[in-house]
Protein backbone atom coordinates (compact mmCIF):
# COMPACT_ATOMS: atom_id res chain seq x y z
CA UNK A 1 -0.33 -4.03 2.92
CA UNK A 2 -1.12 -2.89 6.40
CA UNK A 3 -3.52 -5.66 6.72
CA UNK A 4 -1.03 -7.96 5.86
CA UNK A 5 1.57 -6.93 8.22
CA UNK A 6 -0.75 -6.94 10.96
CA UNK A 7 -1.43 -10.93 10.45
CA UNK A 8 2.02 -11.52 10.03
CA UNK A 9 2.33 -10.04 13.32
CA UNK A 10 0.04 -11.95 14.69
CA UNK A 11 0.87 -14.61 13.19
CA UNK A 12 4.37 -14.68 14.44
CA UNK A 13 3.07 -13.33 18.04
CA UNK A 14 0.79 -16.74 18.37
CA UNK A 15 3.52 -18.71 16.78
CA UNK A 16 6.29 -17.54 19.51
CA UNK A 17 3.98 -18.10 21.99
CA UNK A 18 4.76 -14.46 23.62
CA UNK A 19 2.06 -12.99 25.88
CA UNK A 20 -1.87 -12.11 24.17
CA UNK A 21 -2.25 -14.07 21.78
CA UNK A 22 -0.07 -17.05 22.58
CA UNK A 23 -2.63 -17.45 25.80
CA UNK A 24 -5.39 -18.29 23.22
CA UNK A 25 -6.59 -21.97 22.89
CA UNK A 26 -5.28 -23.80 19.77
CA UNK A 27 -9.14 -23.49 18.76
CA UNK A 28 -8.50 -19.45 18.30
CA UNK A 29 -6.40 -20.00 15.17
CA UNK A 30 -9.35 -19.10 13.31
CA UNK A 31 -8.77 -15.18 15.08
CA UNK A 32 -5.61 -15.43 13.73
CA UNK A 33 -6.29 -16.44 10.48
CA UNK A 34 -8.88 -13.29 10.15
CA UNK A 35 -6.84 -10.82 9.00
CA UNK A 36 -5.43 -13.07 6.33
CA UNK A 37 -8.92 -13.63 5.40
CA UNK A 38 -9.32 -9.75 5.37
CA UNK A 39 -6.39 -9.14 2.84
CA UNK A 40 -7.08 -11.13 0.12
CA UNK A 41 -10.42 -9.65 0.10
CA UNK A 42 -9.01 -6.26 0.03
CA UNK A 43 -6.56 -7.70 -2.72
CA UNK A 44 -9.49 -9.08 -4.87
CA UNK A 45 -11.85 -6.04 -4.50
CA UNK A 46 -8.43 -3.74 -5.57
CA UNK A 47 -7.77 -5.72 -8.92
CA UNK A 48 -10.84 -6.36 -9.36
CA UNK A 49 -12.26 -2.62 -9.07
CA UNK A 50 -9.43 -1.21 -10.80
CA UNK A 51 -7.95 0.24 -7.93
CA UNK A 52 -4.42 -1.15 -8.17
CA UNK A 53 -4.15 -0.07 -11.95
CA UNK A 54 -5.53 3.42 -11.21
CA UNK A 55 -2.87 4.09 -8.64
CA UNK A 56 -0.33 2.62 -10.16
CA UNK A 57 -1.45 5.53 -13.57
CA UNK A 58 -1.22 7.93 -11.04
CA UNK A 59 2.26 7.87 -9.85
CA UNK A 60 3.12 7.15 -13.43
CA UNK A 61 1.52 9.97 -14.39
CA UNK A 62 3.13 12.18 -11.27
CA UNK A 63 6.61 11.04 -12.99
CA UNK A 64 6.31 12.42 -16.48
CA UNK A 65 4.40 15.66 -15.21
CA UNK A 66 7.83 16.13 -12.95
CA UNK A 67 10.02 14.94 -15.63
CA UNK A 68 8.12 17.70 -18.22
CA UNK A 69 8.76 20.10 -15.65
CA UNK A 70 12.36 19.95 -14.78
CA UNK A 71 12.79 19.67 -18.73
CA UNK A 72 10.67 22.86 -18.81
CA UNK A 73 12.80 24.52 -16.40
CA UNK A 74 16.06 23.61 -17.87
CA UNK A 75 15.17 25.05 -21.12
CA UNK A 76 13.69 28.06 -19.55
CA UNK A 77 9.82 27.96 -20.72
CA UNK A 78 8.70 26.59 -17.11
CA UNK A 79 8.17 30.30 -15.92
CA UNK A 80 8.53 32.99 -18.17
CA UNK A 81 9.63 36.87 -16.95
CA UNK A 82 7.83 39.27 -17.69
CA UNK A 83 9.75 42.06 -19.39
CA UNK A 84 9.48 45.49 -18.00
């Protein structure tokens, strides 16, 4: 996503014709067009590794270990007391 953002950035800085970029030649699109480039690689190698689906587990997985817990707790068998 950061990738992303950063060539919609510059994107929008070439586009608006603002300072740096917007100084380029119209030939230096291609420098613009990089980091597009970049992030559908990185979106290709993610699916394509298993990346996105293994994060995606783990957050899932984050929500039903806190969900167990606070159910835990509620009932009282989260931590148990010792009796003295």
């Amino acid at each position: 996503m950061y990738l992303l953002g950063i060539a919609l950035a510059v994107m929008g800085w070439k586009w608006n014709t603002v300072g740096g970029p917007a100084d380029w030649s119209t030939d230096d699109w291609i420098i613009v067009l990089i980091p597009f480039g970049l992030t559908i690689a990185w979106w290709a190698w993610a699916d394509a590794s298993g990346y996105t689906k293994r994060k995606a587990m783990e957050v899932e997985d984050a929500k039903v270990k806190a969900r167990q817990d606070a159910n835990r707790e509620a009932i009282g068998t989260l931590k148990k007391n010792k009796r003295r």
